[in-house]
N, C-alpha and C. Protein backbone atom coordinates (compact mmCIF):
# COMPACT_ATOMS: atom_id res chain seq x y z
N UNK A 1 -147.07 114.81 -46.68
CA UNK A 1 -147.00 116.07 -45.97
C UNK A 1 -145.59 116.25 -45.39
N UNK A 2 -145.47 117.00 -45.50
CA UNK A 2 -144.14 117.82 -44.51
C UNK A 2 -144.12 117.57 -43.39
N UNK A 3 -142.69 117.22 -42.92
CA UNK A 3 -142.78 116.91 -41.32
C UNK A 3 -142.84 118.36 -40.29
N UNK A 4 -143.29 118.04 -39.90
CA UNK A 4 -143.29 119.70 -38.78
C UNK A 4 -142.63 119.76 -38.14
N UNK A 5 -141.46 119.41 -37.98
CA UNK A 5 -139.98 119.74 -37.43
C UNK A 5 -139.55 120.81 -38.58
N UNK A 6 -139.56 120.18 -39.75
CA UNK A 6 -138.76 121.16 -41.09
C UNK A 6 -139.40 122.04 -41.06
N UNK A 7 -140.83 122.19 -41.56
CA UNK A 7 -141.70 123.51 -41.38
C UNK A 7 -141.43 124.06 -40.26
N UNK A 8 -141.37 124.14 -38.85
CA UNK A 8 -140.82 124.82 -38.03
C UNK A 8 -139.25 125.35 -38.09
N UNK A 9 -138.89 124.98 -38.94
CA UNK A 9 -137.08 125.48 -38.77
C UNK A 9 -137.22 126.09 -40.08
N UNK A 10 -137.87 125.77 -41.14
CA UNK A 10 -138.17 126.76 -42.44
C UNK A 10 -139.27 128.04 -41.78
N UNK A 11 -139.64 128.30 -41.08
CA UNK A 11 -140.40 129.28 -40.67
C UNK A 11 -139.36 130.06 -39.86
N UNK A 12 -139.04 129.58 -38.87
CA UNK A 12 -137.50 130.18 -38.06
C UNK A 12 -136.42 131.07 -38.33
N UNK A 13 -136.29 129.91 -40.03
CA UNK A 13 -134.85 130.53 -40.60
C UNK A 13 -135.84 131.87 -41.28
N UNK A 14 -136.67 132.06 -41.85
CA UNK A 14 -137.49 132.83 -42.56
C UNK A 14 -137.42 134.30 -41.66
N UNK A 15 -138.55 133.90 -40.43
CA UNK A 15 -138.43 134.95 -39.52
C UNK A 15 -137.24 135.82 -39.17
N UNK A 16 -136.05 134.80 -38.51
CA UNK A 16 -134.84 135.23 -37.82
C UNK A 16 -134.32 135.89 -39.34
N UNK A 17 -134.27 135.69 -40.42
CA UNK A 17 -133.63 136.29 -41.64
C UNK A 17 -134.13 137.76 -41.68
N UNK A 18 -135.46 137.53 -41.55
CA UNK A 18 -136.43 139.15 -41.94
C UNK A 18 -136.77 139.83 -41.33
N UNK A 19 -135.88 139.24 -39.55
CA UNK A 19 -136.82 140.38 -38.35
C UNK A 19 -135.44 141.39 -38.64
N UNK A 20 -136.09 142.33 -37.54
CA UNK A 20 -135.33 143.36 -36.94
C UNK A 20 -134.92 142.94 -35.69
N UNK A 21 -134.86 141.99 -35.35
CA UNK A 21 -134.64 141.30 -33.89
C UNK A 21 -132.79 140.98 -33.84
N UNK A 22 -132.18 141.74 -32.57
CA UNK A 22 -130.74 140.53 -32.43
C UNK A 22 -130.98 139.69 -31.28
N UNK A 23 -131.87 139.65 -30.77
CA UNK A 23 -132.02 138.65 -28.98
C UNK A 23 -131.98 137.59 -29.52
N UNK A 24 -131.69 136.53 -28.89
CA UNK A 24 -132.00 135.12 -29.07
C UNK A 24 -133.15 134.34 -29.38
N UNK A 25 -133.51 133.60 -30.98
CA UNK A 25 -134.77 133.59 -31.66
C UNK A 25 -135.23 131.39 -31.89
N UNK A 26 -136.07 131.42 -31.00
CA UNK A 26 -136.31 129.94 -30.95
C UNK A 26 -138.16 129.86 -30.84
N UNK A 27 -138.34 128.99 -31.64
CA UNK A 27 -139.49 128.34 -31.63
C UNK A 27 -140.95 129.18 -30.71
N UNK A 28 -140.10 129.16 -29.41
CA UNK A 28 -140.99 129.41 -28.69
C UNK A 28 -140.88 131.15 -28.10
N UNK A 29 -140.01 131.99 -29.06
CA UNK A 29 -140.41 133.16 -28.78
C UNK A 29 -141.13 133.91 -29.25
N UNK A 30 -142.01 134.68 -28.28
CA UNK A 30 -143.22 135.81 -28.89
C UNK A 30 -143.29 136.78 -29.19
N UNK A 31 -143.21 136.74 -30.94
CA UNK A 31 -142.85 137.06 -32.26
C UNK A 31 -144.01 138.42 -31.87
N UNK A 32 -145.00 138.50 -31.05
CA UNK A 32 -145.75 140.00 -30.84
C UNK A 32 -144.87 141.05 -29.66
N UNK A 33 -145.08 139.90 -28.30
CA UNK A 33 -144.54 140.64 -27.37
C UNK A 33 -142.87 141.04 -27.42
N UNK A 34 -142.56 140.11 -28.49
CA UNK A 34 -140.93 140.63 -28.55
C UNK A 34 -140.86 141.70 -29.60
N UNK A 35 -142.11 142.37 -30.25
CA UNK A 35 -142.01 143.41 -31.48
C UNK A 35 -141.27 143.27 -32.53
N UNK A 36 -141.43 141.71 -32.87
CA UNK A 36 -140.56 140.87 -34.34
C UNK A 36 -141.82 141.21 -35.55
N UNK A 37 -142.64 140.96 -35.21
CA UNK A 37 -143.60 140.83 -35.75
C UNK A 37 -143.65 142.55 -36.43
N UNK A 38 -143.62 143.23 -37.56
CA UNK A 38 -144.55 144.13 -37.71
C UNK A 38 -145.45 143.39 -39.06
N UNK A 39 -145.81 145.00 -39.19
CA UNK A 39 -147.11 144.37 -40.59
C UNK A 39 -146.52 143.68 -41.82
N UNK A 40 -145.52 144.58 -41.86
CA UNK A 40 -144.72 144.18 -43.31
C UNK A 40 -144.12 143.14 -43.05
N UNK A 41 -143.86 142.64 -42.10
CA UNK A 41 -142.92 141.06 -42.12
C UNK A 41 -144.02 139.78 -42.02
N UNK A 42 -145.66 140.53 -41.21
CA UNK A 42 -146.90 139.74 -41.50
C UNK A 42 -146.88 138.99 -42.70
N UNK A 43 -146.90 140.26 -43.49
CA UNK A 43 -147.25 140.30 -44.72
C UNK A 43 -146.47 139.01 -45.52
N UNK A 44 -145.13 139.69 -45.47
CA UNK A 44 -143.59 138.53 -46.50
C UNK A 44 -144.36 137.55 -45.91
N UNK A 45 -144.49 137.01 -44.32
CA UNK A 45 -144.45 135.83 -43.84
C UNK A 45 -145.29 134.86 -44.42
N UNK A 46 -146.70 135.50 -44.67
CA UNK A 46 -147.93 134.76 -45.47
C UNK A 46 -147.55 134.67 -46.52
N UNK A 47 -146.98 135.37 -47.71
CA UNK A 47 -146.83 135.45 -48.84
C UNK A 47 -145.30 133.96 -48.98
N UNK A 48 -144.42 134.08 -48.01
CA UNK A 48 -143.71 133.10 -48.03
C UNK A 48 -144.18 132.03 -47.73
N UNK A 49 -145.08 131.76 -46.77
CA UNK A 49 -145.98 130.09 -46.13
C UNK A 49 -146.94 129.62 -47.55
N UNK A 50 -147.70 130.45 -48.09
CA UNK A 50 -148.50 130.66 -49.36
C UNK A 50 -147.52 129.48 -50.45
N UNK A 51 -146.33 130.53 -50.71
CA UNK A 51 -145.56 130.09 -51.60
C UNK A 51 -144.96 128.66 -51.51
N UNK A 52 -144.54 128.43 -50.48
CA UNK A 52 -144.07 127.09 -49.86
C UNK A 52 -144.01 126.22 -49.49
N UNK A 53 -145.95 126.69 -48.58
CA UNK A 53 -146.25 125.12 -48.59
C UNK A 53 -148.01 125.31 -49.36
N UNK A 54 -148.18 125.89 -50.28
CA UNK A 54 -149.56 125.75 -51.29
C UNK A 54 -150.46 126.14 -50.04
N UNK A 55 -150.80 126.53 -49.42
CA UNK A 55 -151.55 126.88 -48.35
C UNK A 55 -152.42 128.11 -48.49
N UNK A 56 -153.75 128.75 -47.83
CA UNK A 56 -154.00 129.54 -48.40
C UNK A 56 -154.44 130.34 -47.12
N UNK A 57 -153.60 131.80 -46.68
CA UNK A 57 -153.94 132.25 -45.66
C UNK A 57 -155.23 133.36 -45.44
N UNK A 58 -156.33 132.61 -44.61
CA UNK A 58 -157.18 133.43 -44.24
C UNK A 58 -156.91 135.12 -43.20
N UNK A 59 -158.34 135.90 -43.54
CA UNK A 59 -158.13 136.93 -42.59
C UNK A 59 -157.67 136.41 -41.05
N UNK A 60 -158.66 135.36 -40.71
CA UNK A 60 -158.95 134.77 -39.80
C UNK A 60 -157.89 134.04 -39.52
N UNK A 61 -156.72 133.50 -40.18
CA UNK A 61 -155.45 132.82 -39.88
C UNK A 61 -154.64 134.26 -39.24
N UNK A 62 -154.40 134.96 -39.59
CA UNK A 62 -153.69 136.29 -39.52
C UNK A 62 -153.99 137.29 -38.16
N UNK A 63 -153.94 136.43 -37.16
CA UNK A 63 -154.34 136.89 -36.02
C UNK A 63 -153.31 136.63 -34.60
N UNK A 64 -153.14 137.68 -33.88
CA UNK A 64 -152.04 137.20 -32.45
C UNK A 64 -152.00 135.76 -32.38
N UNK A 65 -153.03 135.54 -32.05
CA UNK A 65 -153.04 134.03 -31.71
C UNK A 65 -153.26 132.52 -32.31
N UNK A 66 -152.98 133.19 -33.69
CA UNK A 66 -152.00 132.15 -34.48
C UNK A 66 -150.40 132.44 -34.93
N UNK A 67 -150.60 134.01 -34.88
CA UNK A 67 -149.08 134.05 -35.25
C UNK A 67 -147.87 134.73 -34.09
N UNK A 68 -148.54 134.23 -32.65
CA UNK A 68 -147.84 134.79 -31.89
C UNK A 68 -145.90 134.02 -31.47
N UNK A 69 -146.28 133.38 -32.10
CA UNK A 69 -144.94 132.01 -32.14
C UNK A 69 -144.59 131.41 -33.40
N UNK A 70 -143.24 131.02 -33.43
CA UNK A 70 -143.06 130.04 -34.79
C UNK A 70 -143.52 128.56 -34.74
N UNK A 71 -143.81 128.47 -33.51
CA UNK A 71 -144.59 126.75 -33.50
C UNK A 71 -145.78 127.31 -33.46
N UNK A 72 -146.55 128.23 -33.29
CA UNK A 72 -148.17 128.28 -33.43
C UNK A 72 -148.13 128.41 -35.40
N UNK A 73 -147.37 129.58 -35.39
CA UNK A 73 -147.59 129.25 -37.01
C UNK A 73 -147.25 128.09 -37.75
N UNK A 74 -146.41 127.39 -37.54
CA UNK A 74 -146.05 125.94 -38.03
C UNK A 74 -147.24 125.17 -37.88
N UNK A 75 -147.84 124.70 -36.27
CA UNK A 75 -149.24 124.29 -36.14
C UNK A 75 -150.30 124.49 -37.25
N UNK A 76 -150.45 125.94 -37.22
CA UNK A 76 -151.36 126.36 -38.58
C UNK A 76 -151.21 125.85 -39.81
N UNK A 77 -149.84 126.17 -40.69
CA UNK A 77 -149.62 125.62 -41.60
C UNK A 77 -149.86 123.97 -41.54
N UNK A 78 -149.54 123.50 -40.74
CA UNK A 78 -149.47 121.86 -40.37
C UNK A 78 -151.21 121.58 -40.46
N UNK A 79 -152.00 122.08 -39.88
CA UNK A 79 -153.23 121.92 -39.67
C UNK A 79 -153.70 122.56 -41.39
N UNK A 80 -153.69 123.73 -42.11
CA UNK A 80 -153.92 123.21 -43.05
C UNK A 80 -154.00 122.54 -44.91
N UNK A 81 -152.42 121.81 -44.17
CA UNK A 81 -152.07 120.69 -45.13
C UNK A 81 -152.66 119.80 -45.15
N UNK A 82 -153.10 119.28 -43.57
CA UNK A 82 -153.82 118.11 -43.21
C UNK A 82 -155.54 118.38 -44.01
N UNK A 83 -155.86 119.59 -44.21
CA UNK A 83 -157.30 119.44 -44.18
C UNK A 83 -156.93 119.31 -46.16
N UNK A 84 -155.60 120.05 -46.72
CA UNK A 84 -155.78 119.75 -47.85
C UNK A 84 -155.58 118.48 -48.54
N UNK A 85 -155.38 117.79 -47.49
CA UNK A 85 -154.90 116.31 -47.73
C UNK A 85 -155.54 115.44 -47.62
N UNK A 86 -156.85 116.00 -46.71
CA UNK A 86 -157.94 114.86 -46.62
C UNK A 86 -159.26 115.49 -47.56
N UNK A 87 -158.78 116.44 -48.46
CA UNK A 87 -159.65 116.96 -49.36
C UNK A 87 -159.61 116.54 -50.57
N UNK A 88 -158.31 115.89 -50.76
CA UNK A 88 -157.62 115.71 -52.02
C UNK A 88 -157.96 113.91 -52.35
C-alpha cells in the first residue's frame, strides 16, 4: 500500500493544481468552507483518486464529510486500500 504521507501530497498537488483558490492550501484546509470544492472539481477529483489509486468511489464516499479536507480524503482513500488489501 501507499504510504499516506504521498497520497496526501498527491491529493494536494491535484487539488491546489485544479482549484480556483490563491489563499494558502495545506492538508488541513476546508476544501467546502473555503469554496475550493465545486462539483466539477468533485467530479476530476474522484475520477483522479479512481485512476490512481484503483479505488472505487461510492455515492456515499462523496459527501462534506469525507471530502471536506485533503487529509479526510487521503483517510478515505487510505481506508479503502486497506479493505482492498485484506480482500485480496
Amino acid at each position: 500500500m501507499k504510504n499516506p504521507l504521498v497520497i496526501e501530497q498527491e491529493l494536494l498537488e491535484f487539488v491546489s493544481q485544479n482549484a480556483d483558490y490563491t489563499g494558502e492550501m495545506d492538508k488541513t484546509v476546508d476544501l467546502i468552507d473555503e469554496s475550493i470544492l465545486d462539483s466539477l472539481l468533485v467530479t476530476d477529483l474522484a475520477l483522479f483518486i479512481e485512476s490512481s489509486y484503483g479505488v472505487t468511489l461510492g455515492v456515499g464516499d462523496i459527501s462534506p464529510g469525507k471530502m471536506r479536507s485533503v487529509e479526510r480524503i487521503a483517510q478515505l482513500v487510505c481506508t479503502k486500500l486497506e479493505k482492498a488489501a485484506k480482500a485480496a
